[in-house]
PDB file of N, CA and C in Angstrom:
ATOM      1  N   UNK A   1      91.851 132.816 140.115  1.00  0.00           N
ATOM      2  CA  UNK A   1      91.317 132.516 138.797  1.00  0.00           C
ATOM      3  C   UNK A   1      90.828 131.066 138.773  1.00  0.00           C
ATOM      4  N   UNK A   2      89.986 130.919 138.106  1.00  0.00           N
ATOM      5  CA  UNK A   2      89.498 129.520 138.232  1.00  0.00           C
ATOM      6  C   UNK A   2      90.298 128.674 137.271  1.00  0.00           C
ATOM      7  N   UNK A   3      90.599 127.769 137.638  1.00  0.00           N
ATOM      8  CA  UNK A   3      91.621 126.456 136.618  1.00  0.00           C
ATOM      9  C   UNK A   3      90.643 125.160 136.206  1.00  0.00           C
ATOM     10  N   UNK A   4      91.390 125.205 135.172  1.00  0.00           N
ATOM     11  CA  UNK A   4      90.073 123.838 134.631  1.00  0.00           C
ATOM     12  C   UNK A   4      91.214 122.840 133.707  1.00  0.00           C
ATOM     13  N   UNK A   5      90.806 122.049 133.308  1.00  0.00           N
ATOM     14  CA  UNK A   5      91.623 120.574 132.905  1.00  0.00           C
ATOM     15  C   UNK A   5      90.633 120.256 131.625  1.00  0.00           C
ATOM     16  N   UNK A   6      91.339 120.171 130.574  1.00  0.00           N
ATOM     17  CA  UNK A   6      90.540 119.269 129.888  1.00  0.00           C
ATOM     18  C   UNK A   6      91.176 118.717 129.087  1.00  0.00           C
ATOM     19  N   UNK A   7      90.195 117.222 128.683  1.00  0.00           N
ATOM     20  CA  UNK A   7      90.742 116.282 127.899  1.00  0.00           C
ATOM     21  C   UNK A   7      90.557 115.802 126.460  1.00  0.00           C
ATOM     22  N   UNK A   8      91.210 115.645 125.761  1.00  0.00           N
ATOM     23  CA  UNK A   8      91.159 115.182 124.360  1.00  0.00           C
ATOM     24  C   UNK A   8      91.593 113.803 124.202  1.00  0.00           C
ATOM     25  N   UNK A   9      91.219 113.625 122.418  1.00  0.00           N
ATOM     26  CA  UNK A   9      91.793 112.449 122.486  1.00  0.00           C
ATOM     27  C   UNK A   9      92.302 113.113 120.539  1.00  0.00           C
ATOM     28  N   UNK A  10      94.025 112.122 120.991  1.00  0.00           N
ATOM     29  CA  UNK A  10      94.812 112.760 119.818  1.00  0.00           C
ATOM     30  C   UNK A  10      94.631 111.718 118.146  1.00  0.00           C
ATOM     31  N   UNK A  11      94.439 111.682 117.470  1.00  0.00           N
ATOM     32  CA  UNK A  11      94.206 111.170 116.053  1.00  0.00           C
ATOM     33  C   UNK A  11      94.414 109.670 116.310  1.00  0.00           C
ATOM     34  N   UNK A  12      95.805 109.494 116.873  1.00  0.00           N
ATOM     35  CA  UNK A  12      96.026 107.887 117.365  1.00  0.00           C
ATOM     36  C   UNK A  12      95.625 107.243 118.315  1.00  0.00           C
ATOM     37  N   UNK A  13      94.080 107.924 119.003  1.00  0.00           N
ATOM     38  CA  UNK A  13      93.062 107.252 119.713  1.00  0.00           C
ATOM     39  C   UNK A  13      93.673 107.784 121.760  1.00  0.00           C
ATOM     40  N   UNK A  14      94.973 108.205 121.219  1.00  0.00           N
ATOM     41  CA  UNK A  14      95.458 108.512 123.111  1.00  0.00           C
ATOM     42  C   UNK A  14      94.939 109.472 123.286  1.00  0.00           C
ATOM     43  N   UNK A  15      94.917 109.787 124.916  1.00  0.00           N
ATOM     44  CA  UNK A  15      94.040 110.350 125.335  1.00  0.00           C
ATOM     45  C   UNK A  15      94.819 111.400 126.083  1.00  0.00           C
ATOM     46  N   UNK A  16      94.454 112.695 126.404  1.00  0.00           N
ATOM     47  CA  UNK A  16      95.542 113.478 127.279  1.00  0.00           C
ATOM     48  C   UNK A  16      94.893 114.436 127.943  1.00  0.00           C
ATOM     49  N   UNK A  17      94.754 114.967 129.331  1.00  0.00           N
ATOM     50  CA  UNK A  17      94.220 115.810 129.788  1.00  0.00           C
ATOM     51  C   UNK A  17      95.705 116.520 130.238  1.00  0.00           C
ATOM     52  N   UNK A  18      94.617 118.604 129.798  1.00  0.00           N
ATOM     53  CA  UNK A  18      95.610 119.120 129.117  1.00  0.00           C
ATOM     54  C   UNK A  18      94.956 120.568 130.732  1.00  0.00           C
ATOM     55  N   UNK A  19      95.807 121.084 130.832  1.00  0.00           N
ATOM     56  CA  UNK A  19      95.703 122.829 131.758  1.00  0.00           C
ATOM     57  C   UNK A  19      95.457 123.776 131.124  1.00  0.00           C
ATOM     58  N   UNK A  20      94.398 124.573 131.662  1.00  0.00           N
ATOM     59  CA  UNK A  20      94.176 126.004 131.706  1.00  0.00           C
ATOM     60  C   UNK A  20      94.196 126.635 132.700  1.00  0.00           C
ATOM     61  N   UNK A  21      95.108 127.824 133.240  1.00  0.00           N
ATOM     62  CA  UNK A  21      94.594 128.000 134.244  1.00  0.00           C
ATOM     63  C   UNK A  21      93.659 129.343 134.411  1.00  0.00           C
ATOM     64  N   UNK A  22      92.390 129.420 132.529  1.00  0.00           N
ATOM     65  CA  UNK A  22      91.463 130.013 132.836  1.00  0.00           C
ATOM     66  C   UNK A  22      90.425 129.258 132.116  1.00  0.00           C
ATOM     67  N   UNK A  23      89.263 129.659 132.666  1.00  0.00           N
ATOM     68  CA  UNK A  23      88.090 128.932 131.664  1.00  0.00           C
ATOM     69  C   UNK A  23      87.685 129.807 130.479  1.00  0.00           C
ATOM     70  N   UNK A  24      88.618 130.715 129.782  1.00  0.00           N
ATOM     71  CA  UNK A  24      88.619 130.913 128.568  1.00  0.00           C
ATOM     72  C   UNK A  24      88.791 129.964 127.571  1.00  0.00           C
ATOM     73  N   UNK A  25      89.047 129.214 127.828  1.00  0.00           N
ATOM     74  CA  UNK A  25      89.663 127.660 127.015  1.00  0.00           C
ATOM     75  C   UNK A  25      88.222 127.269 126.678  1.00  0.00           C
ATOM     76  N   UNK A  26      87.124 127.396 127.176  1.00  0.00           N
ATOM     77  CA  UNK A  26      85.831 126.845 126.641  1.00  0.00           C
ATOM     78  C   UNK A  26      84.749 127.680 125.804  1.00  0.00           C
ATOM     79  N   UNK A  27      85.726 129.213 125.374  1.00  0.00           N
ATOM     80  CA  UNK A  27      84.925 129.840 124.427  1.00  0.00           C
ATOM     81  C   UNK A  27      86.145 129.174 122.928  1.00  0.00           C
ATOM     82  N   UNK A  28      86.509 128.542 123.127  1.00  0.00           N
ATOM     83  CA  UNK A  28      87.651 128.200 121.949  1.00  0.00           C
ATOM     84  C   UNK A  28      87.345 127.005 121.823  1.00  0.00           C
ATOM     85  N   UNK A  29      87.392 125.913 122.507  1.00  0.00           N
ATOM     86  CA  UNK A  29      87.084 124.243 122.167  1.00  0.00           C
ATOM     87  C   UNK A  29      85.821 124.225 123.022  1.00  0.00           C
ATOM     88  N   UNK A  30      84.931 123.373 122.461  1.00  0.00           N
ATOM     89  CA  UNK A  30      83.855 122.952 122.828  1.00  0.00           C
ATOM     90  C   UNK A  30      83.524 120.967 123.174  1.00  0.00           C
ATOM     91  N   UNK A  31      83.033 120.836 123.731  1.00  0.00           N
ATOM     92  CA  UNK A  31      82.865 118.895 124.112  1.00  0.00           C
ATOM     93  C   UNK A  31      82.226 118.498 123.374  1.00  0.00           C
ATOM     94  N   UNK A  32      82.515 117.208 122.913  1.00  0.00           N
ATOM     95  CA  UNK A  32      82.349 116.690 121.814  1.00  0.00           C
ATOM     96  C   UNK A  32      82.534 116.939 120.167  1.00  0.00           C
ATOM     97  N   UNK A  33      83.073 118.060 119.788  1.00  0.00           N
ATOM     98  CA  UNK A  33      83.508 118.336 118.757  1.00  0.00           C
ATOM     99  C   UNK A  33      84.826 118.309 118.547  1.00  0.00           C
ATOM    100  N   UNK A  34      84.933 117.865 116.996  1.00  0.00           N
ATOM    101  CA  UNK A  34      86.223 117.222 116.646  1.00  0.00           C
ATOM    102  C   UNK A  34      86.738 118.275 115.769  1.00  0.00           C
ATOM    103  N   UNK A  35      88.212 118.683 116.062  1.00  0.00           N
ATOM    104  CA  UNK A  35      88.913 119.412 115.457  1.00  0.00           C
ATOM    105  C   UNK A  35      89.835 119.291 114.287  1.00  0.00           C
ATOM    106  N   UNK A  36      90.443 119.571 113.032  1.00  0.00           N
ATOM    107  CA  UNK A  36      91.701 119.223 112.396  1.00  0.00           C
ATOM    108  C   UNK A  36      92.562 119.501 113.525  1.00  0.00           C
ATOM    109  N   UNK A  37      93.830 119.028 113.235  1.00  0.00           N
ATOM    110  CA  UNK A  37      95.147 119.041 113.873  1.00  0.00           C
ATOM    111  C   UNK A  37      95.835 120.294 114.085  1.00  0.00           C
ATOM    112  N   UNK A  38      95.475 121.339 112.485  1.00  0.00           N
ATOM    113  CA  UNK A  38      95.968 122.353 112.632  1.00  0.00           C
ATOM    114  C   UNK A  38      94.797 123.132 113.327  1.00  0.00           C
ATOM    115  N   UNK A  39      93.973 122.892 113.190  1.00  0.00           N
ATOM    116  CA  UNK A  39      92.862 123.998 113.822  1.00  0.00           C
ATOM    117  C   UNK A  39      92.787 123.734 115.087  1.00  0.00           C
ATOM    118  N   UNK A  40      92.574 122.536 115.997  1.00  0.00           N
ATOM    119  CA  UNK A  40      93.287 122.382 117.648  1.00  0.00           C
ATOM    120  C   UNK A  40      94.169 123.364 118.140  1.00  0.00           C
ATOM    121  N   UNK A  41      95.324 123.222 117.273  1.00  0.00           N
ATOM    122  CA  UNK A  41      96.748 123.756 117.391  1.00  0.00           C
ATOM    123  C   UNK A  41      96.013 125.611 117.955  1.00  0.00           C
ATOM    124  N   UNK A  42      95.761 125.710 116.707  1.00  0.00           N
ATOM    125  CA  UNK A  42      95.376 127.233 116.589  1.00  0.00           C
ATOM    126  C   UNK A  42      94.541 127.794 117.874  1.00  0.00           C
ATOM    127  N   UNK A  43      93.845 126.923 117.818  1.00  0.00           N
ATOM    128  CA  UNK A  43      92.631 127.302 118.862  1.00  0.00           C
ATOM    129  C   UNK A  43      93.253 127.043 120.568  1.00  0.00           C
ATOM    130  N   UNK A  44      93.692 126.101 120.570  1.00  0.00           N
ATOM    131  CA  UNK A  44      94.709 125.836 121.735  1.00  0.00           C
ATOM    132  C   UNK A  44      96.205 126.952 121.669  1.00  0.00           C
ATOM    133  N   UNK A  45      96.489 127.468 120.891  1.00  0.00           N
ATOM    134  CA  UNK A  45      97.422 128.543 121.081  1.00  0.00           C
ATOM    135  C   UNK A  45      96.770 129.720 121.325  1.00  0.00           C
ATOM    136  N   UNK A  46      95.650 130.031 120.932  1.00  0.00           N
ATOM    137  CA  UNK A  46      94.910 131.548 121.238  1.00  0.00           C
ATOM    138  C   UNK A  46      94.510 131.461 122.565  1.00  0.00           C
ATOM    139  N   UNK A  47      93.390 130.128 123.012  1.00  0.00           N
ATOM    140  CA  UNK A  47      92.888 130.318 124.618  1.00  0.00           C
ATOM    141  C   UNK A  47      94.252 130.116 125.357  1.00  0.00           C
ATOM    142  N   UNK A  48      95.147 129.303 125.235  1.00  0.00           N
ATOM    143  CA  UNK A  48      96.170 129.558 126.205  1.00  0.00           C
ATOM    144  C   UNK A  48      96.756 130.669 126.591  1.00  0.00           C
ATOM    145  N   UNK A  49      97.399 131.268 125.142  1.00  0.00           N
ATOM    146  CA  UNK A  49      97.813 132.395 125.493  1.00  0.00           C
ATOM    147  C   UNK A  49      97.302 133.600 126.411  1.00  0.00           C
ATOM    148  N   UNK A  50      95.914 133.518 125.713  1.00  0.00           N
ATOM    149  CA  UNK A  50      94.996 134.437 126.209  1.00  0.00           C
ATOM    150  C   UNK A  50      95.127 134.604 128.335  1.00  0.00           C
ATOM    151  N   UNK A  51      95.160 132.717 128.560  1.00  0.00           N
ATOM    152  CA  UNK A  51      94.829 132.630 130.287  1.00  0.00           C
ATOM    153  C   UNK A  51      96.017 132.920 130.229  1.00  0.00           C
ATOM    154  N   UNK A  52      97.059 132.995 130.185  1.00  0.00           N
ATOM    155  CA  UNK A  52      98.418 133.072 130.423  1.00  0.00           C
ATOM    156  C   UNK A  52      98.413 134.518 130.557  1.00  0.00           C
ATOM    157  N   UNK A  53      98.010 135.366 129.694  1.00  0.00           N
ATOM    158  CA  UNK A  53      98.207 136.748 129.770  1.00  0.00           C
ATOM    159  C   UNK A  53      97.220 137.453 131.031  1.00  0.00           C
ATOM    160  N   UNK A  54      96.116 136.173 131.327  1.00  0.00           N
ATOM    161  CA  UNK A  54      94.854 136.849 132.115  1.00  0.00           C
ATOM    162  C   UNK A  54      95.452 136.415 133.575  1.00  0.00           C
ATOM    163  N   UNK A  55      96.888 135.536 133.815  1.00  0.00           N
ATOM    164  CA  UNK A  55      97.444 135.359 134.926  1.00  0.00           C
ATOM    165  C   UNK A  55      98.657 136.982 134.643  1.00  0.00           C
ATOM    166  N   UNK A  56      99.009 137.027 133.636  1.00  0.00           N
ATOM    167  CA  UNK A  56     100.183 138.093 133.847  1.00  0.00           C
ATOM    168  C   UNK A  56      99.681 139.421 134.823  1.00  0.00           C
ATOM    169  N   UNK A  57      98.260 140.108 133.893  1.00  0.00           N
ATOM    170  CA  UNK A  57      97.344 140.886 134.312  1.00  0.00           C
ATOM    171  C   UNK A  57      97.149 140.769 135.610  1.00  0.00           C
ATOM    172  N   UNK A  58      96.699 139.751 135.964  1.00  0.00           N
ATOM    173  CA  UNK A  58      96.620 139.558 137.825  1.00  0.00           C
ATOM    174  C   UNK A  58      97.816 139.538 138.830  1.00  0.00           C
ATOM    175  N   UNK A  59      98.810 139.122 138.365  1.00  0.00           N
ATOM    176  CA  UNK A  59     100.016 138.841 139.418  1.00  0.00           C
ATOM    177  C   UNK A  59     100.731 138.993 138.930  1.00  0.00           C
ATOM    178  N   UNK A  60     100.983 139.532 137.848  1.00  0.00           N
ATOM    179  CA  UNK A  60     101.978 140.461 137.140  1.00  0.00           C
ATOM    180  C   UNK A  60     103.481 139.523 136.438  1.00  0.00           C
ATOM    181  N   UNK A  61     103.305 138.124 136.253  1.00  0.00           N
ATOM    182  CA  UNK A  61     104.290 137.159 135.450  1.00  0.00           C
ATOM    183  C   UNK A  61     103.086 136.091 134.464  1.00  0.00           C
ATOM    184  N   UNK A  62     103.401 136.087 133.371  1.00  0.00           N
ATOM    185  CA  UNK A  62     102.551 135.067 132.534  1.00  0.00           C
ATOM    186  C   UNK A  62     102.717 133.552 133.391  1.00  0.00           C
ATOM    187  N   UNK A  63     102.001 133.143 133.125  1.00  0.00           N
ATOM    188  CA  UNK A  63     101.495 131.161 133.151  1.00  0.00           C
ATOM    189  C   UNK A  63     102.277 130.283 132.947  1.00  0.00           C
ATOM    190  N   UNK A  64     103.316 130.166 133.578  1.00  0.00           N
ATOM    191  CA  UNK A  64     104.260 129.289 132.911  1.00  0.00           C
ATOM    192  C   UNK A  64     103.757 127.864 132.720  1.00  0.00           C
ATOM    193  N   UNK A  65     102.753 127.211 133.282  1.00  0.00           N
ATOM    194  CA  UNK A  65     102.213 125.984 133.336  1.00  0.00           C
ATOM    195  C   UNK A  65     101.570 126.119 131.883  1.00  0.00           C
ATOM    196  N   UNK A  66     101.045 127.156 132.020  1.00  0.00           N
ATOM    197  CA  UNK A  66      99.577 127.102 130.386  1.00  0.00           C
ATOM    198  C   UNK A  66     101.123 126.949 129.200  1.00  0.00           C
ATOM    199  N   UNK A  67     101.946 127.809 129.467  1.00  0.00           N
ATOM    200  CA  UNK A  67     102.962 128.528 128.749  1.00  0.00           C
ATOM    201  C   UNK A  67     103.469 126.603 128.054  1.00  0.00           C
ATOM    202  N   UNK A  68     103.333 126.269 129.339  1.00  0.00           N
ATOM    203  CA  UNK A  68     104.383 124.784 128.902  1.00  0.00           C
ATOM    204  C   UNK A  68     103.404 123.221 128.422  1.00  0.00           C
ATOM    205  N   UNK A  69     102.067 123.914 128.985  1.00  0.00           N
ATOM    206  CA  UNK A  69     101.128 122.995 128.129  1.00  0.00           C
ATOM    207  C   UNK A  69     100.703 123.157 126.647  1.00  0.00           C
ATOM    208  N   UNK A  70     101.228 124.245 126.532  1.00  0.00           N
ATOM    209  CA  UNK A  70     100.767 124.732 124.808  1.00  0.00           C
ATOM    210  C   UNK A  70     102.148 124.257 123.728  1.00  0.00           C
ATOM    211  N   UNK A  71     103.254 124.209 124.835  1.00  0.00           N
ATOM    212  CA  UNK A  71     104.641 123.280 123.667  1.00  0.00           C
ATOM    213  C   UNK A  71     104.264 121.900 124.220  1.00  0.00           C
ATOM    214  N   UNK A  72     103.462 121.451 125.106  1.00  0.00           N
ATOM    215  CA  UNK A  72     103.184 119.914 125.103  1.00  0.00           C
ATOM    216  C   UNK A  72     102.378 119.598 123.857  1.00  0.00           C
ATOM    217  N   UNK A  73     101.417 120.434 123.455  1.00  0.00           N
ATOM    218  CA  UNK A  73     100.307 120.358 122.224  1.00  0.00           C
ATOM    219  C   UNK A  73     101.222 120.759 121.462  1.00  0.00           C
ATOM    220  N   UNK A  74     101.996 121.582 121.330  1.00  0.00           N
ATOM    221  CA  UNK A  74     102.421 121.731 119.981  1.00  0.00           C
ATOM    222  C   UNK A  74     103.610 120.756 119.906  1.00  0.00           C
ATOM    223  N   UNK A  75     104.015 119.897 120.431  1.00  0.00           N
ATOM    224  CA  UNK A  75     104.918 119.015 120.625  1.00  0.00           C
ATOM    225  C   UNK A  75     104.242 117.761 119.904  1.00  0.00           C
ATOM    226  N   UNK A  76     102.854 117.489 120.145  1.00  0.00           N
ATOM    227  CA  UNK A  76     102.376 116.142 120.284  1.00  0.00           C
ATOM    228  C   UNK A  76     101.677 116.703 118.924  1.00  0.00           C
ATOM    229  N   UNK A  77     101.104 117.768 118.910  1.00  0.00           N
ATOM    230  CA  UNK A  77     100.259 118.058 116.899  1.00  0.00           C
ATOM    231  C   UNK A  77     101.449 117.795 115.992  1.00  0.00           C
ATOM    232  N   UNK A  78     102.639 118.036 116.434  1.00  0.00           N
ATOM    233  CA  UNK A  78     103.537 118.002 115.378  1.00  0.00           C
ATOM    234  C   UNK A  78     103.914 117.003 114.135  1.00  0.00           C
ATOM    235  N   UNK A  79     104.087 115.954 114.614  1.00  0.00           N
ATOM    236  CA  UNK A  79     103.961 114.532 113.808  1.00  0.00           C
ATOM    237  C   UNK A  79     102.178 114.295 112.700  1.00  0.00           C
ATOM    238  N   UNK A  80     101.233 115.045 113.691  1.00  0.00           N
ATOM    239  CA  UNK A  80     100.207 114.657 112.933  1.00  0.00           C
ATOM    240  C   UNK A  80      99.546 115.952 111.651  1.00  0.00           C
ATOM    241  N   UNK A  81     100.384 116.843 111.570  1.00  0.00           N
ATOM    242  CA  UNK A  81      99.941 118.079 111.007  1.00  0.00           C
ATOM    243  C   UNK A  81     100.353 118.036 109.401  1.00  0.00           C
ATOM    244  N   UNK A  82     100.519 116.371 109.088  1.00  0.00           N
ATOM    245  CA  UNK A  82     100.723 116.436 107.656  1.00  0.00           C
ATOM    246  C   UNK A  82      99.648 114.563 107.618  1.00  0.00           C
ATOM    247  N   UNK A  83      99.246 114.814 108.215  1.00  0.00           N
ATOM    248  CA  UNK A  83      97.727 113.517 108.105  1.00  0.00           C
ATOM    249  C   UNK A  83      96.290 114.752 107.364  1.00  0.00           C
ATOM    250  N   UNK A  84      96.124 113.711 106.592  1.00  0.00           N
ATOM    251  CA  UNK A  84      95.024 114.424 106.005  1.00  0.00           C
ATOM    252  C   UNK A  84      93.471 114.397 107.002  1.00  0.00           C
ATOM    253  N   UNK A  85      93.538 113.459 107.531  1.00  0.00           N
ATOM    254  CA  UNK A  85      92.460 113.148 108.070  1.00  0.00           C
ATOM    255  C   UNK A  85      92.461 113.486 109.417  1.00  0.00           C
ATOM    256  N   UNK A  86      93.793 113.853 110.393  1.00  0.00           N
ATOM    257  CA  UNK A  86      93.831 113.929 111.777  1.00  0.00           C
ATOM    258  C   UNK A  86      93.186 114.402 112.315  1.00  0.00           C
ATOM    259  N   UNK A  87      92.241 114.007 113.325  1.00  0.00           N
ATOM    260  CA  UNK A  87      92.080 115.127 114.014  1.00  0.00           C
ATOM    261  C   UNK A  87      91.848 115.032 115.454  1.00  0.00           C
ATOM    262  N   UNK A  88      91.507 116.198 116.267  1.00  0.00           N
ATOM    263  CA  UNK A  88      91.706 115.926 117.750  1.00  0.00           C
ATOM    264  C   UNK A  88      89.884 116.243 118.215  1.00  0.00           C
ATOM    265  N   UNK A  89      89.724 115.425 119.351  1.00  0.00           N
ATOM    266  CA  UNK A  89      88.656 115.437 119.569  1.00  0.00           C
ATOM    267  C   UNK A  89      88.197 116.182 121.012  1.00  0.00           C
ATOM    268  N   UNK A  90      87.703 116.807 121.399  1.00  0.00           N
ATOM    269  CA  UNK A  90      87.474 117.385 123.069  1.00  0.00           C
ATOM    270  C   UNK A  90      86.596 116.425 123.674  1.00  0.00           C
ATOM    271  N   UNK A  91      87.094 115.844 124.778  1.00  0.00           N
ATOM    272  CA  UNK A  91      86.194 114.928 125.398  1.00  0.00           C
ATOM    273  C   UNK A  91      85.370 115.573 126.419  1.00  0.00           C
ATOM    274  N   UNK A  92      86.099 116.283 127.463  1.00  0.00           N
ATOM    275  CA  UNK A  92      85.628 116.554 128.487  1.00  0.00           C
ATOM    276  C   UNK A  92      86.272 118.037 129.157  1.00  0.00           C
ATOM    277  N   UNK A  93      85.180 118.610 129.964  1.00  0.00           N
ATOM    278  CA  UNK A  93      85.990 119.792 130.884  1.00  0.00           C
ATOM    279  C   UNK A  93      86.029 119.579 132.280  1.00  0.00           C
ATOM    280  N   UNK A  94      86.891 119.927 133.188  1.00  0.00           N
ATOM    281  CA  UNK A  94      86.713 119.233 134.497  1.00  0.00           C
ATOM    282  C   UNK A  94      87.572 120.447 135.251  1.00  0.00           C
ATOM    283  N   UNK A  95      86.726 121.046 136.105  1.00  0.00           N
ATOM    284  CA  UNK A  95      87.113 122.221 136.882  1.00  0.00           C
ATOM    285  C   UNK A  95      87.767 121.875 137.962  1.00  0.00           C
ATOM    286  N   UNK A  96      89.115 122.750 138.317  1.00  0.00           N
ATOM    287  CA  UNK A  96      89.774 122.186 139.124  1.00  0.00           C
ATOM    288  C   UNK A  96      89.505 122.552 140.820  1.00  0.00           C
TER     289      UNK A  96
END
């Protein structure tokens, strides 16, 4: 399956490059467009899940990497999901 990396940058200007290990992740976030906090969240919980399930399908155990990058995002949206203004930005995609 092809794996790809991509990076954001979180409301407080840091920056984080994040795993997929499908390029479904780029029918969900797009580069250069800026997301709310909760809508990241959302959109980053559907494509993950999604590659996670598209690794189960192939080799028959879900993604534990995607599995554990999606409680890193939902770890790090958490604090900002009561900012009115937050939001997360997609910088870049970078195929692995």
């Amino acid at each position: 399956m092809p794996e790809i990396n991509f990076k954001i940058q979180w409301p407080n200007g840091q920056q984080e490059i994040c795993y997929s290990p499908s390029l479904v992740v780029q029918k969900y976030l797009q580069v250069g467009e800026t997301y709310s906090v909760s809508e990241f969240l959302a959109r980053s919980r559907t494509a993950l899940t999604i590659a996670s399930d598209r690794v189960q399908a192939k080799y028959g155990f879900p993604c534990s990497r995607a599995l554990n990058q999606l409680s890193r995002i939902e770890a790090t949206a958490a604090p900002y999901l009561e900012m009115p203004n937050g939001t997360v930005m997609v910088l870049q995609f970078e195929p692995i």
